[in-house]
Protein backbone atom coordinates (compact mmCIF):
# COMPACT_ATOMS: atom_id res chain seq x y z
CA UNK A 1 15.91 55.31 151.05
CA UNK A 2 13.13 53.31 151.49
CA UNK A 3 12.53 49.62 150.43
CA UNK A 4 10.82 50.87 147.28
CA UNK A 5 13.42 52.70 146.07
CA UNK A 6 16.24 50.14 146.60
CA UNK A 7 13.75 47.86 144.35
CA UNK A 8 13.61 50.36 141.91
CA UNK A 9 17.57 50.69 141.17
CA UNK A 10 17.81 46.93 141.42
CA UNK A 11 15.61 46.12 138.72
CA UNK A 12 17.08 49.07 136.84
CA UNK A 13 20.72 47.35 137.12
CA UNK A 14 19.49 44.63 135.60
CA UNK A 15 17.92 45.71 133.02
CA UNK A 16 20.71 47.54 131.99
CA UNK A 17 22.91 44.54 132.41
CA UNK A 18 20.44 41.90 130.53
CA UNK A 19 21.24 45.25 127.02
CA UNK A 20 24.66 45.44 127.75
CA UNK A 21 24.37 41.91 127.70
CA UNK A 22 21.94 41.35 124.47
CA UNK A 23 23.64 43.94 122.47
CA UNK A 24 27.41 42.28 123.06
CA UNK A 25 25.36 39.36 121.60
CA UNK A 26 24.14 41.18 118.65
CA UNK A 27 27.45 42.37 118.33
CA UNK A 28 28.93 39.05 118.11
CA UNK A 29 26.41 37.19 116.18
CA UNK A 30 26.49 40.17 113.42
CA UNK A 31 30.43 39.49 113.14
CA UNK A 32 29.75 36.10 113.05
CA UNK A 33 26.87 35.95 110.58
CA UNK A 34 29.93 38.44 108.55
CA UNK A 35 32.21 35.85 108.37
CA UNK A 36 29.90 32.74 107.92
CA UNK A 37 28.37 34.72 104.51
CA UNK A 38 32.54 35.39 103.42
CA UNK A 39 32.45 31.74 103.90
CA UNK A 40 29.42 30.18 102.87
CA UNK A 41 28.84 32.70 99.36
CA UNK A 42 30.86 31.42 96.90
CA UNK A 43 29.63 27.65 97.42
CA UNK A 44 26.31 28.93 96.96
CA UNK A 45 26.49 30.86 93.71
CA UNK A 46 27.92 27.86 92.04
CA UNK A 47 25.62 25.17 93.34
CA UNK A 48 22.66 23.85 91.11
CA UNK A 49 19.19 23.21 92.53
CA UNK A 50 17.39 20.45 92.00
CA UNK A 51 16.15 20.25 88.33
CA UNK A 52 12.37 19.53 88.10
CA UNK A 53 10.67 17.11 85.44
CA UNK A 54 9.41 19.06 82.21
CA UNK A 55 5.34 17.80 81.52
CA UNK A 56 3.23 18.79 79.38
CA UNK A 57 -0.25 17.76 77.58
CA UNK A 58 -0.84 16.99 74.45
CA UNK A 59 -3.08 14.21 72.14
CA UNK A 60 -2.62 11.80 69.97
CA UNK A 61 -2.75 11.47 66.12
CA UNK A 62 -2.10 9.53 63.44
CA UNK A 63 1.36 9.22 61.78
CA UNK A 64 -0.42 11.03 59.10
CA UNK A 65 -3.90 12.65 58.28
CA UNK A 66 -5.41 14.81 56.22
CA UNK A 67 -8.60 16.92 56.31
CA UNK A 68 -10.13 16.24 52.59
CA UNK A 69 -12.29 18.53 51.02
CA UNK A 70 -13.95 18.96 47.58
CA UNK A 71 -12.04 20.46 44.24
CA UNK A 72 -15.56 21.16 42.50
CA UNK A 73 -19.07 21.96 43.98
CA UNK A 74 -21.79 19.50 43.27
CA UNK A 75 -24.19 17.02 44.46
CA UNK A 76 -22.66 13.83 45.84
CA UNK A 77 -23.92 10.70 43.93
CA UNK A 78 -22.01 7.79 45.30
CA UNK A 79 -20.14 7.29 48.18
CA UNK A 80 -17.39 4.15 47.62
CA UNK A 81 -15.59 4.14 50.93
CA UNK A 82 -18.28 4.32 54.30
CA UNK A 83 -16.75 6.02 57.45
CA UNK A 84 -14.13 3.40 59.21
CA UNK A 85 -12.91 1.83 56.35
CA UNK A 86 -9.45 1.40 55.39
CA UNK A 87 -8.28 2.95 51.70
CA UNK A 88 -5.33 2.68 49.44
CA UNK A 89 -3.27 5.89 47.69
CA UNK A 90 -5.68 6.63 44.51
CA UNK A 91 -8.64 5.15 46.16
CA UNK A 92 -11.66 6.91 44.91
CA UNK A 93 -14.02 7.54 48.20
CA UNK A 94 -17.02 9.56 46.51
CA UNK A 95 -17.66 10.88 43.52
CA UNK A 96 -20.44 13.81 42.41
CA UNK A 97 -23.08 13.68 39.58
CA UNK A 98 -20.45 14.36 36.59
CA UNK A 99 -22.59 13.54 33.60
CA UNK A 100 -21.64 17.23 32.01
CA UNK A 101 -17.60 16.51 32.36
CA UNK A 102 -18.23 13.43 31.18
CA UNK A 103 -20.47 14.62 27.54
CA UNK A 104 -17.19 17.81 27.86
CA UNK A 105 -14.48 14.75 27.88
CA UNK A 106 -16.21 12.43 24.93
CA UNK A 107 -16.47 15.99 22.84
CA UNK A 108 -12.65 16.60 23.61
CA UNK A 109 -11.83 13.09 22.21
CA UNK A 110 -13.79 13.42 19.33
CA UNK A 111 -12.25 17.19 18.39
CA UNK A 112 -8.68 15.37 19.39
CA UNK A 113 -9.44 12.46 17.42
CA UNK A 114 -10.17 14.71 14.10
CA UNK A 115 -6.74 17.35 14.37
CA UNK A 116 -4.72 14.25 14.96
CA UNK A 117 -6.53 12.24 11.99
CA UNK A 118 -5.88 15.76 9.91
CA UNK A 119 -2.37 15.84 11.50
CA UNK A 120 -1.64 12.41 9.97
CA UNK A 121 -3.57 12.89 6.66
CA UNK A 122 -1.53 16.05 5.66
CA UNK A 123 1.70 13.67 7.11
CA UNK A 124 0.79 10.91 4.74
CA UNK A 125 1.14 13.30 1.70
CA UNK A 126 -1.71 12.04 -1.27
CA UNK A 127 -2.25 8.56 -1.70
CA UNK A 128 -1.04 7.05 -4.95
CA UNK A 129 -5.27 6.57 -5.98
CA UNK A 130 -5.54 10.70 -5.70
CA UNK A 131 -2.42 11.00 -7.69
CA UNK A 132 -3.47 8.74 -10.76
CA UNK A 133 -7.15 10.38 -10.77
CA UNK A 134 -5.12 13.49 -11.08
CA UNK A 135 -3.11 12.51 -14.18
CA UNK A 136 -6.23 10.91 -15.71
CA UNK A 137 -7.60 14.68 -15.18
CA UNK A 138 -4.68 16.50 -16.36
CA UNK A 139 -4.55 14.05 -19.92
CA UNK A 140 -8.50 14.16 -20.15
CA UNK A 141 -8.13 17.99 -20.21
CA UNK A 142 -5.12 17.96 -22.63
CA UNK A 143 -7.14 16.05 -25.26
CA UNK A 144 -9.79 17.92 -24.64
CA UNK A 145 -7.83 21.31 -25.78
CA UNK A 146 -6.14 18.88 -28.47
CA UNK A 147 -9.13 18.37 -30.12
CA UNK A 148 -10.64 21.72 -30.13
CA UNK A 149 -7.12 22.73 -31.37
CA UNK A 150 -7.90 19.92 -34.37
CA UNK A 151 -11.05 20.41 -35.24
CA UNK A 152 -13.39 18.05 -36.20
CA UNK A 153 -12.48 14.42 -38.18
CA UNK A 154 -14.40 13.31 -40.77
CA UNK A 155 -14.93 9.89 -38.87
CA UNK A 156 -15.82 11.80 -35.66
CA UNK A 157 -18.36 13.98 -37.75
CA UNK A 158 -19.97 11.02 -39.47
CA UNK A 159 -20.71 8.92 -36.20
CA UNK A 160 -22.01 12.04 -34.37
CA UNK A 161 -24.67 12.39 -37.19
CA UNK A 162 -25.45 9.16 -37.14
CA UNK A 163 -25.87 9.75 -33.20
CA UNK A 164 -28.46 12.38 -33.81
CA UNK A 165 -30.90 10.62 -36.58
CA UNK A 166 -30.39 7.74 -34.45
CA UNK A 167 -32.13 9.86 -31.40
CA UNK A 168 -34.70 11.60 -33.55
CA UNK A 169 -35.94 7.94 -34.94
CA UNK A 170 -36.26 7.45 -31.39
CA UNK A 171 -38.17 10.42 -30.82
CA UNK A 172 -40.54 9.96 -33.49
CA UNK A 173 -40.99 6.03 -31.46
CA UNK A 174 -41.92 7.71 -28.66
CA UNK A 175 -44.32 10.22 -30.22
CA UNK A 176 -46.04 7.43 -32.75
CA UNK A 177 -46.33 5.09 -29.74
CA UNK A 178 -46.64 1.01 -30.21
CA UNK A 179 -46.70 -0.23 -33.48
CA UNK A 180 -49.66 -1.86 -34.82
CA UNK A 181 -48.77 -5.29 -34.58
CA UNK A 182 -47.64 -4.59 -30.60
CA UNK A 183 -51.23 -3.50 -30.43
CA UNK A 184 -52.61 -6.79 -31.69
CA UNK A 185 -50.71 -8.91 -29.49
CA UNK A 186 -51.23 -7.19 -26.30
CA UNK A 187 -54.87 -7.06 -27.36
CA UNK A 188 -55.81 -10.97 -28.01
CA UNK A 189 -53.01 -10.79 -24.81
CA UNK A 190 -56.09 -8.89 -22.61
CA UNK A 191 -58.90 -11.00 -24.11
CA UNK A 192 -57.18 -14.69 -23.65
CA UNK A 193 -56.66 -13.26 -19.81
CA UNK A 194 -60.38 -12.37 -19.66
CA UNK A 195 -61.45 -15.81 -21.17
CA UNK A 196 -59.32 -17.36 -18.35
CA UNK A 197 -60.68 -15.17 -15.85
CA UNK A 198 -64.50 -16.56 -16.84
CA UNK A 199 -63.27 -20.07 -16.81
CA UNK A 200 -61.98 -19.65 -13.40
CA UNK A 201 -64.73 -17.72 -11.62
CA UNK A 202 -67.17 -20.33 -13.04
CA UNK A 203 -65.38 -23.35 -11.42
CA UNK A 204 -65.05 -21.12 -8.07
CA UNK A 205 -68.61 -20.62 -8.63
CA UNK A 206 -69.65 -24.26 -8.27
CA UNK A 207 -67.69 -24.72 -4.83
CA UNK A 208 -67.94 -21.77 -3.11
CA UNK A 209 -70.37 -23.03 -1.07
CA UNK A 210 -68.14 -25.49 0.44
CA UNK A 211 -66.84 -24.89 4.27
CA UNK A 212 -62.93 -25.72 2.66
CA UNK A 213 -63.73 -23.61 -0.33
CA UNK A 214 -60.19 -21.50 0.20
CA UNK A 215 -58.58 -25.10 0.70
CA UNK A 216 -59.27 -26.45 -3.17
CA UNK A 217 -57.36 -25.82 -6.56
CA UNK A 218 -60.69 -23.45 -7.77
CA UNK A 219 -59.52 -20.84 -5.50
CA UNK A 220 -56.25 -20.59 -6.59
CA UNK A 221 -57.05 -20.38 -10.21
CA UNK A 222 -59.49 -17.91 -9.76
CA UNK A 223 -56.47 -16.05 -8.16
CA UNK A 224 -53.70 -16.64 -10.93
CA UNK A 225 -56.18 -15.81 -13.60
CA UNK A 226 -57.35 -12.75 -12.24
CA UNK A 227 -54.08 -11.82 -11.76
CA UNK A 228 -52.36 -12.57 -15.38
CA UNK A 229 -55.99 -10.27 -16.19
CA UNK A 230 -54.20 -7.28 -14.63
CA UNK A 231 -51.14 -7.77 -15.97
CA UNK A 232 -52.73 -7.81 -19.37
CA UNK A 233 -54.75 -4.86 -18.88
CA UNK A 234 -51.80 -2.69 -17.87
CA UNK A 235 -49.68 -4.26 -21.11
CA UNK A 236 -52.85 -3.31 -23.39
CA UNK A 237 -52.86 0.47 -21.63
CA UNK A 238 -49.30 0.75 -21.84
CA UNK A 239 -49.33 0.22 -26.12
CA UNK A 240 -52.33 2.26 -26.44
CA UNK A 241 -52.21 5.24 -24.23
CA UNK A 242 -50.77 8.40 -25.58
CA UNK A 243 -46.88 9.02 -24.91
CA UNK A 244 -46.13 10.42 -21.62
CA UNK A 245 -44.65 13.98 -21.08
CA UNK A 246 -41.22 12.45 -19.22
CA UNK A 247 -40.33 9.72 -22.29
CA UNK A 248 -41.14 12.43 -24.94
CA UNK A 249 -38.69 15.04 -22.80
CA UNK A 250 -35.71 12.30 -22.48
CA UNK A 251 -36.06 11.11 -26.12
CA UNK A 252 -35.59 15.06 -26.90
CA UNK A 253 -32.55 15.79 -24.45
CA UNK A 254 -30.88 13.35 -26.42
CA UNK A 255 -31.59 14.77 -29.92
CA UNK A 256 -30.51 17.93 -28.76
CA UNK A 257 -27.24 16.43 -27.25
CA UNK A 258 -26.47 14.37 -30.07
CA UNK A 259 -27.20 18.02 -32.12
CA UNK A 260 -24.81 19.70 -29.71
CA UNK A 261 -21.73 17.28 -30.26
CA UNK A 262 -22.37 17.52 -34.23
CA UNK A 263 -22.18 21.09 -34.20
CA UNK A 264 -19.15 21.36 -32.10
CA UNK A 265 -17.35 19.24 -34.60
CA UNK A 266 -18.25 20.96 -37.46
CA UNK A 267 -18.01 24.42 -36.52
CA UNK A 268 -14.23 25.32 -35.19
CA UNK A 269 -13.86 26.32 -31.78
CA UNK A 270 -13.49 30.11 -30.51
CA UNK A 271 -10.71 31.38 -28.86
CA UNK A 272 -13.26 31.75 -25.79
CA UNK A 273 -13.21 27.81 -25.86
CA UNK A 274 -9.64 27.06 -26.60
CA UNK A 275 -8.89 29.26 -23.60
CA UNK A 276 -11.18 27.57 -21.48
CA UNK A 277 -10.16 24.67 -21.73
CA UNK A 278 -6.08 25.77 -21.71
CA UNK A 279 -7.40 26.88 -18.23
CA UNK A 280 -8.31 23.50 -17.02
CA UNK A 281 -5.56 21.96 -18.25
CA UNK A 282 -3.65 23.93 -16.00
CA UNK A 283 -6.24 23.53 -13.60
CA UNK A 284 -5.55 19.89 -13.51
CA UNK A 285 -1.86 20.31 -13.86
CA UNK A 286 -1.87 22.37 -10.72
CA UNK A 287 -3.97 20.25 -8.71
CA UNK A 288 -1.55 16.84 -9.50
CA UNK A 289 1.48 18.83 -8.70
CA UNK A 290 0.39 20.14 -5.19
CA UNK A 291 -1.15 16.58 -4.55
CA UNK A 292 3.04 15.25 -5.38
CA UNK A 293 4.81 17.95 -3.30
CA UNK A 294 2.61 17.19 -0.14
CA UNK A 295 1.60 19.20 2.56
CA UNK A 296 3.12 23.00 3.23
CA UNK A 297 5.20 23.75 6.16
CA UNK A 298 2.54 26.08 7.11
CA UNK A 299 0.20 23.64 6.75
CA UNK A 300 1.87 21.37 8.99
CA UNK A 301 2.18 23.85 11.47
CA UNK A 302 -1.21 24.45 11.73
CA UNK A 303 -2.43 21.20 11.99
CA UNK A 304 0.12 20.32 15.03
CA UNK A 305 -0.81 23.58 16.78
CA UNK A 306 -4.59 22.65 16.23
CA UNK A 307 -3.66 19.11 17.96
CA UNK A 308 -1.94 20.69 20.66
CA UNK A 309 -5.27 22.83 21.28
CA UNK A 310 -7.09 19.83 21.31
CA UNK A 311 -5.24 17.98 24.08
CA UNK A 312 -4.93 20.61 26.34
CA UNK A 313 -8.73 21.07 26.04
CA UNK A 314 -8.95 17.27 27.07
CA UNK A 315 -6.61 17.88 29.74
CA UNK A 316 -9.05 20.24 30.90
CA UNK A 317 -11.63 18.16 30.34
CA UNK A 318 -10.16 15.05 32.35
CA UNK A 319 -9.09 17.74 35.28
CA UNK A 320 -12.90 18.84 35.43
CA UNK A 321 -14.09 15.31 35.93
CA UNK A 322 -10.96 14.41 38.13
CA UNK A 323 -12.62 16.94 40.26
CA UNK A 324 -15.50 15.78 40.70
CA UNK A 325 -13.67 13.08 42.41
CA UNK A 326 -12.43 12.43 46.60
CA UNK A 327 -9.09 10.70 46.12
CA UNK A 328 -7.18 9.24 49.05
CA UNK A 329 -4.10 10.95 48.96
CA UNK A 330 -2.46 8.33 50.91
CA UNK A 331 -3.04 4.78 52.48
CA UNK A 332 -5.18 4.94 55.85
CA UNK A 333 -8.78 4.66 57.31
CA UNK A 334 -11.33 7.37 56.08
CA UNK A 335 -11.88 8.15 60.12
CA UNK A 336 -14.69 10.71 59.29
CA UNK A 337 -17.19 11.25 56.69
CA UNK A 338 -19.88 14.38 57.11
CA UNK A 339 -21.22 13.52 53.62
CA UNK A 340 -24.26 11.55 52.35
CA UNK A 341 -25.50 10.83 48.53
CA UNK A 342 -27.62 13.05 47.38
CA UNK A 343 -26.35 15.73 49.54
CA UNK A 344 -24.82 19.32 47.86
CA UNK A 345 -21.36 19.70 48.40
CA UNK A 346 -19.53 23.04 48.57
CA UNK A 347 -15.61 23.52 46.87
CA UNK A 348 -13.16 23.75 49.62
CA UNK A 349 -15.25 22.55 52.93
CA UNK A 350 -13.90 19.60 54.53
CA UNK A 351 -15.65 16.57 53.80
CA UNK A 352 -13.78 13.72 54.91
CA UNK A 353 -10.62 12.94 57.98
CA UNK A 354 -8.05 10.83 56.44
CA UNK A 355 -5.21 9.04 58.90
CA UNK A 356 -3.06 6.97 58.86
CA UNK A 357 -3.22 4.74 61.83
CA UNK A 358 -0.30 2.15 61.50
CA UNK A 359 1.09 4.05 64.41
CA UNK A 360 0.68 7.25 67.12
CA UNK A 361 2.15 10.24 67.70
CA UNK A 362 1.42 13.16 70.37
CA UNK A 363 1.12 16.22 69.82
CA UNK A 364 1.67 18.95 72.18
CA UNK A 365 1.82 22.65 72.30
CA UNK A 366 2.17 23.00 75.83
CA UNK A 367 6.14 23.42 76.05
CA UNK A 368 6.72 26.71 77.90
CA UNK A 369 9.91 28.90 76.99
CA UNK A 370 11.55 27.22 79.78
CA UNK A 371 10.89 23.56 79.32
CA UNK A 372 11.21 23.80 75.60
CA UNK A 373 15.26 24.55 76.08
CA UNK A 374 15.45 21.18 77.63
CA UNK A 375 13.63 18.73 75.23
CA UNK A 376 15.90 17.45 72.20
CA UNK A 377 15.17 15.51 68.85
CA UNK A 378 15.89 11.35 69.99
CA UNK A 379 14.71 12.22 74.15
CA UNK A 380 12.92 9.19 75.44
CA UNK A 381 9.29 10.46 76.87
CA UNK A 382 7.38 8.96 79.51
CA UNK A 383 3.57 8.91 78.14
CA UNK A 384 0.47 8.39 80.13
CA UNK A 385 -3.28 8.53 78.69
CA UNK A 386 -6.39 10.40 80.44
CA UNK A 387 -8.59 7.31 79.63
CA UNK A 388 -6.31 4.77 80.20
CA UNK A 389 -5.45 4.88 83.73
CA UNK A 390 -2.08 2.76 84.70
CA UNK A 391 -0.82 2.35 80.81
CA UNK A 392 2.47 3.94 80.61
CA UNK A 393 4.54 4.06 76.98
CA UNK A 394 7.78 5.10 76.23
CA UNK A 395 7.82 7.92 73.32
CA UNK A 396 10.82 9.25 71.29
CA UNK A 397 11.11 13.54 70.23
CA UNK A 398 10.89 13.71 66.54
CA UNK A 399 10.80 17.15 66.39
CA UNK A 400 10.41 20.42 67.74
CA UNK A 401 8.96 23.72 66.46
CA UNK A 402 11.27 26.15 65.95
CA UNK A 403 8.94 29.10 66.45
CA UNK A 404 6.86 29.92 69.46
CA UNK A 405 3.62 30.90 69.52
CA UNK A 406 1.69 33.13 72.28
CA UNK A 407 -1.09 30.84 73.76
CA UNK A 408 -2.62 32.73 76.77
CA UNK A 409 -0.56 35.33 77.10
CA UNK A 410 2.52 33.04 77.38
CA UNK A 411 5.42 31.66 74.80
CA UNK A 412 5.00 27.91 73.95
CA UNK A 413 6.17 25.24 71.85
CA UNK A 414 5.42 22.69 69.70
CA UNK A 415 6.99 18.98 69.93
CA UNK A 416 5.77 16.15 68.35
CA UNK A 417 6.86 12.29 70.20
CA UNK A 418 6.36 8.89 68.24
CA UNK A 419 4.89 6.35 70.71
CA UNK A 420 7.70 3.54 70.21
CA UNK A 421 4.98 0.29 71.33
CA UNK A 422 1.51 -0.26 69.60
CA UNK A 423 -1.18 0.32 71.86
CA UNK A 424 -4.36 -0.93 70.23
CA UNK A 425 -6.42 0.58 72.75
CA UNK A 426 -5.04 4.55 71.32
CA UNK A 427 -7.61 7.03 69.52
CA UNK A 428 -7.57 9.50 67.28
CA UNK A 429 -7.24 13.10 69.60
CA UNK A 430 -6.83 10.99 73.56
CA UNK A 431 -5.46 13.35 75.69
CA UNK A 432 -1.76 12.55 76.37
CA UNK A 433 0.82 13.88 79.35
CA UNK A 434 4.53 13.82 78.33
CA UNK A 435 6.76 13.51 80.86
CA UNK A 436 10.63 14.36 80.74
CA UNK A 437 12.63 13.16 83.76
């Protein structure tokens, strides 16, 4: 063998040695790795890792808001409360042109006013003025019937003839016109007036030149006597003109009613008339006993129901102008206004961000399936703020949602943490990290 060959089964010793040698190690370290797992398992399937900090984003918000929006479309008229400004519960912050609920409301008083005044007239019952103008009816109908019943007296007969020749005497009067010695008088009446007339135009004529002519006692005269002329003209025209149509036509009516009344006494009454006027006496008997018993039931009934129509049209009438109306629901700062006057407003957009801003809370919905297991109601938060670098606050869990909600394809949370210490610095919507040790 040469010296080549020897090599060759030396190095192929050894390398059989060095795998006899790594596969006894293999060996040993799998028996060993055996019993080191036997050994080592159970501590491992009952150790806990290390629990990391549960974070999430959220922002902040008011202990309360509201997002405010219209009842009734309209055009805005007034706004009371400008953007930034704190408000009370009740607070009115605009109101719309509301002159039609307005005229609807005063009609719905007035139609209230009337069923309730009808209400409490049929409630009264007749007033004790109605009930005596009813017996005076009744008894003026009774003697009525008594007397047709009668007849006619002598002493009723004899002073309704003197009636009528005393209205055909004054018939003939009219017809005849002033007597003769009327005639005189209101004659030498209109020519004394005329002579006083001369007498006072002549003594106006002498001055009338004068600059202060309306100043002196000739001007006045001339006034009163012209005057007390025309007054005696018209008496002299009144006694001498014919009669006119309207004194001869009232001097007749009353012959013929004075005729009427004689005749009725002397002739008896039909049994048309006595009927008649048996009818009105129980006319007028009727009428007082329905004015003593008072309103029906019925009656009554109606009148309350018609009431009770007319408030629930006014409650409908104060709803419609109500509505034309932005209350504050509750105290806070009216954060955001997108309304101006004059500007038409639709029912049921939002108008107007309402919060209340004594204090914060953050919101978040970022509280995956796993986190949300380990935050509780009364958990103390650590809080930081995207624009406030370095502030840290300390926040307490209110609440947490109950129901998750898929957000990206994942299951998340809601919680919502009160920020224990005021921050005046805070807004409305910051973004907020919550941080759970």
């Amino acid at each position: 063998m040469n010296r080549h060959g020897k090599l060759a089964l030396v190095l192929l010793a050894g390398a059989l040695v060095v795998g006899a040698a790594i596969g006894a190690v293999a060996v040993f370290a799998g028996d060993l790795g055996t019993q080191e797992q036997a050994e080592v398992a159970p501590d491992v399937i009952v150790s806990n890792p290390v629990a990391r900090p549960v974070v999430a984003k959220g922002v902040v918000v008011p202990l309360k808001d509201a997002t405010l929006s219209m009842s009734a479309s309209g055009i805005v008229a007034e706004i009371l409360v400008p953007e930034g400004h704190p408000v009370e519960a009740g607070q009115v912050i605009l109101r719309l042109q509301n002159e039609r609920q307005q005229a609807a409301l005063a009609e719905a008083d007035a139609v209230l006013a009337s069923a309730a005044a009808q209400l409490g007239t049929l409630r009264a019952g007749a007033r004790s003025e109605e009930i005596a103008a009813a017996e005076a009816s009744l008894e003026g109908a009774q003697a009525r019937a008594a007397r047709l019943e009668e007849g006619g007296r002598e002493a009723d007969i004899v002073a309704a003839e003197a009636s009528l020749r005393a209205a055909q005497a004054a018939l003939q009067r009219v017809y005849a016109g002033a007597d003769e010695t009327t005639r005189i008088a209101a004659q030498a009446d209109l020519a004394n007036a005329a002579a006083s007339l001369r007498m006072a135009q002549a003594a106006y004529d002498q001055v009338k030149g004068q600059n202060n002519v309306a100043m002196l006692p000739q001007s006045l005269q001339l006034e009163q006597a012209t005057n007390a002329h025309q007054a005696a003209r018209a008496g002299y025209d009144e006694v001498t003109a014919p009669p006119k149509a309207d004194r001869i036509a009232a001097a007749a009516a009353e012959v013929n009613a004075a005729q009427a009344r004689l005749d009725r006494l002397v002739n008896p009454a039909t049994a048309a008339e006595l009927a008649e006027t048996q009818a009105m006496v129980r006319q007028a008997q009727a009428q007082l006993d329905m004015l003593k018993a008072g309103a029906r039931s019925q009656e009554l009934d109606a009148a309350e129901a018609a009431v009770a129509r007319a408030e629930a049209g006014r409650r409908q009438a104060v709803a419609a102008l109500t509505e034309t109306q932005l209350v504050a629901p509750f105290d806070g700062v009216l954060a955001l206004l997108s309304v101006r006057a004059g500007e038409q407003v639709a029912a049921g957009l939002p108008v107007a961000e309402l919060g209340d801003l004594s204090g914060w809370l953050v919101e978040t919905d970022d509280l995956s399936e796993l986190d949300v297991a380990r935050v509780q109601p009364g958990q103390i938060v650590d809080l930081t703020f995207d624009a406030i670098p370095g502030l840290t606050l300390q926040g307490t869990v209110e609440r947490v949602q109950q129901k998750g909600e898929k957000k990206l394809g994942d299951m998340t949370y809601t919680a919502v943490i009160r920020i224990e210490e005021p921050e005046p610095r805070l807004l409305w919507n910051m973004t907020a990290v919550m941080t759970i040790p």
